[in-house]
PDB file of N, CA and C in Angstrom:
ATOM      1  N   UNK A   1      31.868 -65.224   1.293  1.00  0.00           N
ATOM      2  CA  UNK A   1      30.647 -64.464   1.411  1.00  0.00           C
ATOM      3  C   UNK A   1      29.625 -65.267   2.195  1.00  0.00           C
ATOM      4  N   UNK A   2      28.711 -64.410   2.669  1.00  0.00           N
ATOM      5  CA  UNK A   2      27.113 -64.795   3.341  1.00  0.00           C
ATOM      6  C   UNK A   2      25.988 -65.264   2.623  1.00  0.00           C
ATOM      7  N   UNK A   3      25.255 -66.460   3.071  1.00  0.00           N
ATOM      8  CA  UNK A   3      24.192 -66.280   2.024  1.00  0.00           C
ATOM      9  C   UNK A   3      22.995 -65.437   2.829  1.00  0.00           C
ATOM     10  N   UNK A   4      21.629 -65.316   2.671  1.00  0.00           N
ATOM     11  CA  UNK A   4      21.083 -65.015   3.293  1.00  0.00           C
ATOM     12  C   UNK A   4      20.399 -65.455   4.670  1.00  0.00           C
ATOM     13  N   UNK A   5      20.406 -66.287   4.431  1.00  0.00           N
ATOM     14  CA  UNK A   5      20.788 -67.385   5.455  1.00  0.00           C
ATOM     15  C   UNK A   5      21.694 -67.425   6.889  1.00  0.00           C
ATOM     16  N   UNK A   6      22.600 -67.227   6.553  1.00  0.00           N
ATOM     17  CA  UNK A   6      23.995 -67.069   7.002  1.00  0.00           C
ATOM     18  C   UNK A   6      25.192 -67.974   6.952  1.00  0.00           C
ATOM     19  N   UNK A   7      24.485 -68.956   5.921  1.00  0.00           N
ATOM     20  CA  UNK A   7      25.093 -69.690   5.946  1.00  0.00           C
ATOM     21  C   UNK A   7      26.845 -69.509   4.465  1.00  0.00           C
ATOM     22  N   UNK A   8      27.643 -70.257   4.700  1.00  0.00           N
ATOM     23  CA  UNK A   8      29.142 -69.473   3.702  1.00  0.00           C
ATOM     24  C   UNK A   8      28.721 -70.207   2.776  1.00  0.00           C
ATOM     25  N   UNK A   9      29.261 -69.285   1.409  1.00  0.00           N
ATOM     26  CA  UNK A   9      29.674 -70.080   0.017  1.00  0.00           C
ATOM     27  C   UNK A   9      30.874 -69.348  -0.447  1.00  0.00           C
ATOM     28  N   UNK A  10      31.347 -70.123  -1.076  1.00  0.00           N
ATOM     29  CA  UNK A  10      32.995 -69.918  -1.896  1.00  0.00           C
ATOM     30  C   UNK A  10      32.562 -68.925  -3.153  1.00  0.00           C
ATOM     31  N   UNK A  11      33.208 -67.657  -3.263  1.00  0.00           N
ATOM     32  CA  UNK A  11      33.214 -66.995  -4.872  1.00  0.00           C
ATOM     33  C   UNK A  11      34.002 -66.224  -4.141  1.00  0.00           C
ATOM     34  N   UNK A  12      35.365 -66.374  -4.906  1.00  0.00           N
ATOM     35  CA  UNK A  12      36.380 -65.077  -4.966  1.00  0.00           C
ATOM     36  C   UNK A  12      35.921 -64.281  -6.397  1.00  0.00           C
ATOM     37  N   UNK A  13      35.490 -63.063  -5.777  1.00  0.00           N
ATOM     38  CA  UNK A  13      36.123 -62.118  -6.851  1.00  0.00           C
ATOM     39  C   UNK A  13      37.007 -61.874  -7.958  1.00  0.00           C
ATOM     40  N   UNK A  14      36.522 -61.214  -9.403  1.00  0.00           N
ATOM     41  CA  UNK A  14      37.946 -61.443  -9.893  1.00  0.00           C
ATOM     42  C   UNK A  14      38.458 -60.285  -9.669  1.00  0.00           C
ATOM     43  N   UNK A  15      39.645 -59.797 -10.152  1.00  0.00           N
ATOM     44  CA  UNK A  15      40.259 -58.090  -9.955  1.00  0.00           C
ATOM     45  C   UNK A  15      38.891 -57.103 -10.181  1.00  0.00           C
ATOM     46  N   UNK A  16      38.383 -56.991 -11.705  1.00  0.00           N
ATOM     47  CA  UNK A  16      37.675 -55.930 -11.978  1.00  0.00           C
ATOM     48  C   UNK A  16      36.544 -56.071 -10.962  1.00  0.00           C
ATOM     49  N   UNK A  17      35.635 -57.540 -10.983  1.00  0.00           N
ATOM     50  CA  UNK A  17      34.791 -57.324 -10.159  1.00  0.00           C
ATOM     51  C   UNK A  17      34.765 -57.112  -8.410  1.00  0.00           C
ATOM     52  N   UNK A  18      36.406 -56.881  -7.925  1.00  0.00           N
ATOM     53  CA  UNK A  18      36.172 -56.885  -6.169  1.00  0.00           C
ATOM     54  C   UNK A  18      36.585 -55.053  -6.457  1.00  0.00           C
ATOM     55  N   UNK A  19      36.971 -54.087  -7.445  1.00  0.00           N
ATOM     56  CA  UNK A  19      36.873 -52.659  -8.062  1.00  0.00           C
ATOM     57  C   UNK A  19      36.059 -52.846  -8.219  1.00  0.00           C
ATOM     58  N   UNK A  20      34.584 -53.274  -9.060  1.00  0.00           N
ATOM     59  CA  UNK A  20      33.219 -52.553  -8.979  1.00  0.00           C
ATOM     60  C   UNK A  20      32.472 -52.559  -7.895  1.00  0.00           C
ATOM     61  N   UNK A  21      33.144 -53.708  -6.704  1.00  0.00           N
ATOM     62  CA  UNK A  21      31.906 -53.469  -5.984  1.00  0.00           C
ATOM     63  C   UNK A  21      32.803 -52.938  -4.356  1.00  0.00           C
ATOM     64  N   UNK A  22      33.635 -52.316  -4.994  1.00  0.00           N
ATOM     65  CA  UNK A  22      33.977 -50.967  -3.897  1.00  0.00           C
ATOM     66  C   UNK A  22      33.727 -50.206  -4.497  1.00  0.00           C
ATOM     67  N   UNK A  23      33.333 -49.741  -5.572  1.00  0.00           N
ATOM     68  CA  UNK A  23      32.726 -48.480  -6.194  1.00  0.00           C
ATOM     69  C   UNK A  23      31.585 -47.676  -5.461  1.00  0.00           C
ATOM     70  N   UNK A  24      31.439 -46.280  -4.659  1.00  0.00           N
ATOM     71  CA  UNK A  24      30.591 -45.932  -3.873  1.00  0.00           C
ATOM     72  C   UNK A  24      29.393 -45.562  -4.768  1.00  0.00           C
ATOM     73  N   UNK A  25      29.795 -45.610  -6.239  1.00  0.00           N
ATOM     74  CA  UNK A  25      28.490 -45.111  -6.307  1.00  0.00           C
ATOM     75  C   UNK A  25      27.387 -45.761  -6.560  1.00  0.00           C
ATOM     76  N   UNK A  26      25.901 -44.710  -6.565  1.00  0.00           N
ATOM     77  CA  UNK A  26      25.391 -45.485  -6.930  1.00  0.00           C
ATOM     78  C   UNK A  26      24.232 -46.623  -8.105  1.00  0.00           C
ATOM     79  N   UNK A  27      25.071 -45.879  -9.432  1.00  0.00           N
ATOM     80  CA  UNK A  27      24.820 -46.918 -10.526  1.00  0.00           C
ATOM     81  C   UNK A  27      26.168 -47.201 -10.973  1.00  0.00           C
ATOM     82  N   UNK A  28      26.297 -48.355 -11.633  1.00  0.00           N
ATOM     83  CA  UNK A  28      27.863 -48.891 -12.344  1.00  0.00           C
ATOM     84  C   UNK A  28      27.033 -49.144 -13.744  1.00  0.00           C
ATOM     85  N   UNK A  29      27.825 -48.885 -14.891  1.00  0.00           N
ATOM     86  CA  UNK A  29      27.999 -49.556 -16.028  1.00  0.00           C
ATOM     87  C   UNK A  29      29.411 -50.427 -15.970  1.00  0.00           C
ATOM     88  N   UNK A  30      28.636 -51.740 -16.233  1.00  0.00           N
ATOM     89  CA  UNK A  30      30.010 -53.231 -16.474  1.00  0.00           C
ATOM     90  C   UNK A  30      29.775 -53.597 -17.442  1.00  0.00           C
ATOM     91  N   UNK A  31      30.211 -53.463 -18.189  1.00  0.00           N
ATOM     92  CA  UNK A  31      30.356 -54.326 -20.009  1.00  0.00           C
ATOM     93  C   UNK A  31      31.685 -55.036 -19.978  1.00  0.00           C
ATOM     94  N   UNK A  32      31.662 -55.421 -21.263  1.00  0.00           N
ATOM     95  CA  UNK A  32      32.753 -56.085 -21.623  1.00  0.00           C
ATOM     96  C   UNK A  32      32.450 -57.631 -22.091  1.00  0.00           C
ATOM     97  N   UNK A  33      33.825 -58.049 -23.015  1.00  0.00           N
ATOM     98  CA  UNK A  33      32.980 -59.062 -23.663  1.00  0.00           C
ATOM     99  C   UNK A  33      32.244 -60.364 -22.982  1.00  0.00           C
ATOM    100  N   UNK A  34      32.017 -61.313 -23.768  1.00  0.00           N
ATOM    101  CA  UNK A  34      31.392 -62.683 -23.595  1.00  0.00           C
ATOM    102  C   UNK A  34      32.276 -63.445 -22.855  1.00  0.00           C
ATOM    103  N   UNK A  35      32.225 -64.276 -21.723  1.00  0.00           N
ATOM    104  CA  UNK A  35      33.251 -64.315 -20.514  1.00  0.00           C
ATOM    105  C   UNK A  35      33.559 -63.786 -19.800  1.00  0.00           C
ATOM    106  N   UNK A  36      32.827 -62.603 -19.858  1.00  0.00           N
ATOM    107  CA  UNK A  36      33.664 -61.123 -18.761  1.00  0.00           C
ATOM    108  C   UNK A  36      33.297 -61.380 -17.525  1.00  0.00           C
ATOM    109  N   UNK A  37      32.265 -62.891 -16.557  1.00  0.00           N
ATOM    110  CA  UNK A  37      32.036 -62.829 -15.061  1.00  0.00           C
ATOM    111  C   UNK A  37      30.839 -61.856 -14.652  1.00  0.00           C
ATOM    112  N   UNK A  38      30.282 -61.086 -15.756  1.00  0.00           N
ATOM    113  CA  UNK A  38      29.526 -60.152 -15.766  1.00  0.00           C
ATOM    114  C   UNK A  38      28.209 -60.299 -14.242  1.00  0.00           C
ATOM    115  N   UNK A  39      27.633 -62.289 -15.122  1.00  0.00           N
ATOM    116  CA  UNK A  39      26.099 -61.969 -14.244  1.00  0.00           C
ATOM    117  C   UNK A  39      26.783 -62.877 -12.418  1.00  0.00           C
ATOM    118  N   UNK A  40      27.974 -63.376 -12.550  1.00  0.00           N
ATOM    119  CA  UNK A  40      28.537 -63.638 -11.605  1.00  0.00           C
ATOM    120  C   UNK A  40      28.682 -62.633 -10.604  1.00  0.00           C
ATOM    121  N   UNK A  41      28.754 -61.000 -11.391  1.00  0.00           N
ATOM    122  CA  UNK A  41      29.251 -60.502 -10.166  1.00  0.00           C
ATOM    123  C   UNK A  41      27.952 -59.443 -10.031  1.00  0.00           C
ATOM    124  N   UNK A  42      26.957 -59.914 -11.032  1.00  0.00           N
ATOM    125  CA  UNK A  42      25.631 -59.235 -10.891  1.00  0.00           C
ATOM    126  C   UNK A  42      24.915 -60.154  -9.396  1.00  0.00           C
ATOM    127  N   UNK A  43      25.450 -61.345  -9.548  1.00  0.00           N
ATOM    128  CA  UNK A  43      24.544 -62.054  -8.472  1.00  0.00           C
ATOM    129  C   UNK A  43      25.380 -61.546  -7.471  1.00  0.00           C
ATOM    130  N   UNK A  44      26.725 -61.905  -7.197  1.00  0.00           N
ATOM    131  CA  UNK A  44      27.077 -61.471  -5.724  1.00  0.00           C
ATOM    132  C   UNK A  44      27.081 -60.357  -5.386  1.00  0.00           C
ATOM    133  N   UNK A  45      26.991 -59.376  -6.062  1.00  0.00           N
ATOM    134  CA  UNK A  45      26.733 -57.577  -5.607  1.00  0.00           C
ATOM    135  C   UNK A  45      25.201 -57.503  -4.767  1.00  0.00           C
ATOM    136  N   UNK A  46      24.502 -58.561  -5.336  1.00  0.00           N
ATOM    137  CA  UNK A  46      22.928 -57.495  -4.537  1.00  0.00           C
ATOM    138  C   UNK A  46      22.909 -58.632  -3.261  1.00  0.00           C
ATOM    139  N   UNK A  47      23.752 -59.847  -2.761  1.00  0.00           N
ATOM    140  CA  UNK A  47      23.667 -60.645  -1.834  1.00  0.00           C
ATOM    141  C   UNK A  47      23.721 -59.915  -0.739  1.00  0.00           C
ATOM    142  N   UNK A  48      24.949 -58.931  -0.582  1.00  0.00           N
ATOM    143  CA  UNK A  48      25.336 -58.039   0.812  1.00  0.00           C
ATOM    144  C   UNK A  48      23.866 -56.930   0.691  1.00  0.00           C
ATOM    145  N   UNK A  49      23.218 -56.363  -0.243  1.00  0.00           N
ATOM    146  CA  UNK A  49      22.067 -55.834   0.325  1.00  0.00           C
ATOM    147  C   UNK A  49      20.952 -56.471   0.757  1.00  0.00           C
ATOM    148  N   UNK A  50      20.989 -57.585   0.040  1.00  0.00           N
ATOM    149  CA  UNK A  50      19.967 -58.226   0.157  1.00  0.00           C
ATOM    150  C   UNK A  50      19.705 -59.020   1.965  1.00  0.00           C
ATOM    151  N   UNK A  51      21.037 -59.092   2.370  1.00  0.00           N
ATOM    152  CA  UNK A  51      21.190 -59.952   3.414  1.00  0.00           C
ATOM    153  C   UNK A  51      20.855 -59.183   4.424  1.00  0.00           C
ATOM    154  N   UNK A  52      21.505 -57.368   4.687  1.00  0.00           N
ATOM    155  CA  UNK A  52      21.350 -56.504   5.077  1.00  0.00           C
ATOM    156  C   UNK A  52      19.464 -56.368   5.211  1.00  0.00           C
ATOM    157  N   UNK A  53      18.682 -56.346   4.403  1.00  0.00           N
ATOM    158  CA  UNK A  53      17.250 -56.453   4.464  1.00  0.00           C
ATOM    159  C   UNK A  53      16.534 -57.329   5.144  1.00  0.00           C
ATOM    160  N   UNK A  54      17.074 -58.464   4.693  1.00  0.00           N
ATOM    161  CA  UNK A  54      16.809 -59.500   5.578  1.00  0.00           C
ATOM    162  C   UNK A  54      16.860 -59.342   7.299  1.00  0.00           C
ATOM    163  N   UNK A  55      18.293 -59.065   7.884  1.00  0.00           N
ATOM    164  CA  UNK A  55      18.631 -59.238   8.937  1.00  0.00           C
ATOM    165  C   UNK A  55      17.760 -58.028   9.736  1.00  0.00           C
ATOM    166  N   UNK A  56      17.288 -56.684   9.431  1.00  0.00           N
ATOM    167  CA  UNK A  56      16.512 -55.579   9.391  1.00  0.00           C
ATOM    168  C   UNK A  56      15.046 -56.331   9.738  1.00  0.00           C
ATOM    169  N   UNK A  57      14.696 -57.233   8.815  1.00  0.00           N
ATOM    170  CA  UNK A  57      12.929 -57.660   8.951  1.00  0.00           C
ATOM    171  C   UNK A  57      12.762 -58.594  10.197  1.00  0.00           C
ATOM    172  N   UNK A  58      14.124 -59.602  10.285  1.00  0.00           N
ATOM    173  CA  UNK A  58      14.047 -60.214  11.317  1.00  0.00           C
ATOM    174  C   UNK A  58      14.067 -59.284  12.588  1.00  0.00           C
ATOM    175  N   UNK A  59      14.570 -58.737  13.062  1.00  0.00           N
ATOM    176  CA  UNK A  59      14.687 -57.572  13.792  1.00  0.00           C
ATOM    177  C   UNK A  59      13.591 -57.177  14.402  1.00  0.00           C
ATOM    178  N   UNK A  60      13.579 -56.503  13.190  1.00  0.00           N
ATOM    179  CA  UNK A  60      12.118 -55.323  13.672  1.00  0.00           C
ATOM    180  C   UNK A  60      10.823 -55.903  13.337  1.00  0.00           C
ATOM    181  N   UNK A  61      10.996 -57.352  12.399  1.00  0.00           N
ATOM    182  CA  UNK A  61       9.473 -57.721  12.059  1.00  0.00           C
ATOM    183  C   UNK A  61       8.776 -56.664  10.835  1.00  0.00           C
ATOM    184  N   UNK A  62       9.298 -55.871  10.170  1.00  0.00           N
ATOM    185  CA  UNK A  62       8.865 -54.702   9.262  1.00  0.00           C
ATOM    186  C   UNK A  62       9.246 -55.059   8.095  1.00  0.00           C
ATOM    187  N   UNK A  63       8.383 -54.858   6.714  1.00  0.00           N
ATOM    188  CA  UNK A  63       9.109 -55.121   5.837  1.00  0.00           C
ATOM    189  C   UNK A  63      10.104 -54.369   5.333  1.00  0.00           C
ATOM    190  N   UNK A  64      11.182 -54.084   4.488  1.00  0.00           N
ATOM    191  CA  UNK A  64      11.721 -53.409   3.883  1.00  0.00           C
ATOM    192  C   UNK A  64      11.693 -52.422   2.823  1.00  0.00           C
ATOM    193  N   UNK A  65      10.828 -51.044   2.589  1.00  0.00           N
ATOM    194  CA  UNK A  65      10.260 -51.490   1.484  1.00  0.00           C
ATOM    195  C   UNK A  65      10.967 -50.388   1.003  1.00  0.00           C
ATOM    196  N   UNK A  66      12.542 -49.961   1.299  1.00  0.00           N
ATOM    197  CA  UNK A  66      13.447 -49.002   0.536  1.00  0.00           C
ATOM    198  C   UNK A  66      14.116 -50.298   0.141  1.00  0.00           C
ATOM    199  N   UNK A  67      14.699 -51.227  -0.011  1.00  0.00           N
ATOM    200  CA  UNK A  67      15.312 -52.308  -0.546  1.00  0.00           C
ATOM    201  C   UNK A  67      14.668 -52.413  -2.230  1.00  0.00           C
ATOM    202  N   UNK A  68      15.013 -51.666  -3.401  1.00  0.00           N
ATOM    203  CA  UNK A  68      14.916 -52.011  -4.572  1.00  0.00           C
ATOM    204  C   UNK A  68      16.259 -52.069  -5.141  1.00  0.00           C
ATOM    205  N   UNK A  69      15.994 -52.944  -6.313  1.00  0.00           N
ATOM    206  CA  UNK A  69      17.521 -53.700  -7.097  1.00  0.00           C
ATOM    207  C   UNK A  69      16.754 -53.669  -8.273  1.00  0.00           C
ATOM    208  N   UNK A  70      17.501 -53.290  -9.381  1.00  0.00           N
ATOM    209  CA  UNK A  70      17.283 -53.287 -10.821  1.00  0.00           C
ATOM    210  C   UNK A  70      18.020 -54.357 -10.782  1.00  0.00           C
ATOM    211  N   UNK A  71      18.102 -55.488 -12.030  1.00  0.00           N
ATOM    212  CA  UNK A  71      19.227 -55.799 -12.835  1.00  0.00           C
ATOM    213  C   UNK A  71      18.720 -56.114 -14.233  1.00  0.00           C
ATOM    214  N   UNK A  72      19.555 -55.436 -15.104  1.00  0.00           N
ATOM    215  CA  UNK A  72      19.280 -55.265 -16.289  1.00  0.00           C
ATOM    216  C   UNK A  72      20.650 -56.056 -17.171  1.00  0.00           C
ATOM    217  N   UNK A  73      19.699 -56.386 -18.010  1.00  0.00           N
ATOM    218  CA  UNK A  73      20.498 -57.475 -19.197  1.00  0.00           C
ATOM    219  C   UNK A  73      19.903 -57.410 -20.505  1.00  0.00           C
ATOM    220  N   UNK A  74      20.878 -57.726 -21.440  1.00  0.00           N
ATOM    221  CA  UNK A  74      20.114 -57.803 -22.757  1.00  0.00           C
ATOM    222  C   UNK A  74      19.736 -59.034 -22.858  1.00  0.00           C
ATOM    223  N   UNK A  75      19.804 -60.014 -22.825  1.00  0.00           N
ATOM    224  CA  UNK A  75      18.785 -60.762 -22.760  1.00  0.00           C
ATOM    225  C   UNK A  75      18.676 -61.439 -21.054  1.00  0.00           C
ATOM    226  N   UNK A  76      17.487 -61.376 -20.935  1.00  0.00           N
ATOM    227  CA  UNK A  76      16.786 -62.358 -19.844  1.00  0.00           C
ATOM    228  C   UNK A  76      16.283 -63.677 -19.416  1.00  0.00           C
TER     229      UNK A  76
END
């Protein structure tokens, strides 16, 4: 993967999480237990939008301001 930056970092996917994030739609519920990779694949899911926004502002100089991301957790 990309950082925003552009610069590479190493995270393979595991099975379930490289299936959620070909999932077109657009909310997912991911549960599952304690170990499940959960906020692992909470962080690398919003990187590809996030980078996408980025590369847009550089561009055009505009901010982004359809670029919103929830992430929700029981605890924070």
């Amino acid at each position: 993967m990309k950082a925003v930056d552009g610069s590479n970092f190493a995270w393979q996917p595991l099975p379930i999480q490289r299936f959620a994030m070909a999932c077109p739609a657009r909310e997912l519920l991911y549960g599952g237990e304690k170990g499940g990779a959960k906020t692992s694949y909470l962080v690398a899911s919003i990187c590809e939008l996030l980078g996408l926004a980025h590369r847009k502002w550089e561009a055009t100089g505009k901010k982004q301001f359809k670029c919103r991301i929830g992430v929700f957790r029981k605890n924070l």
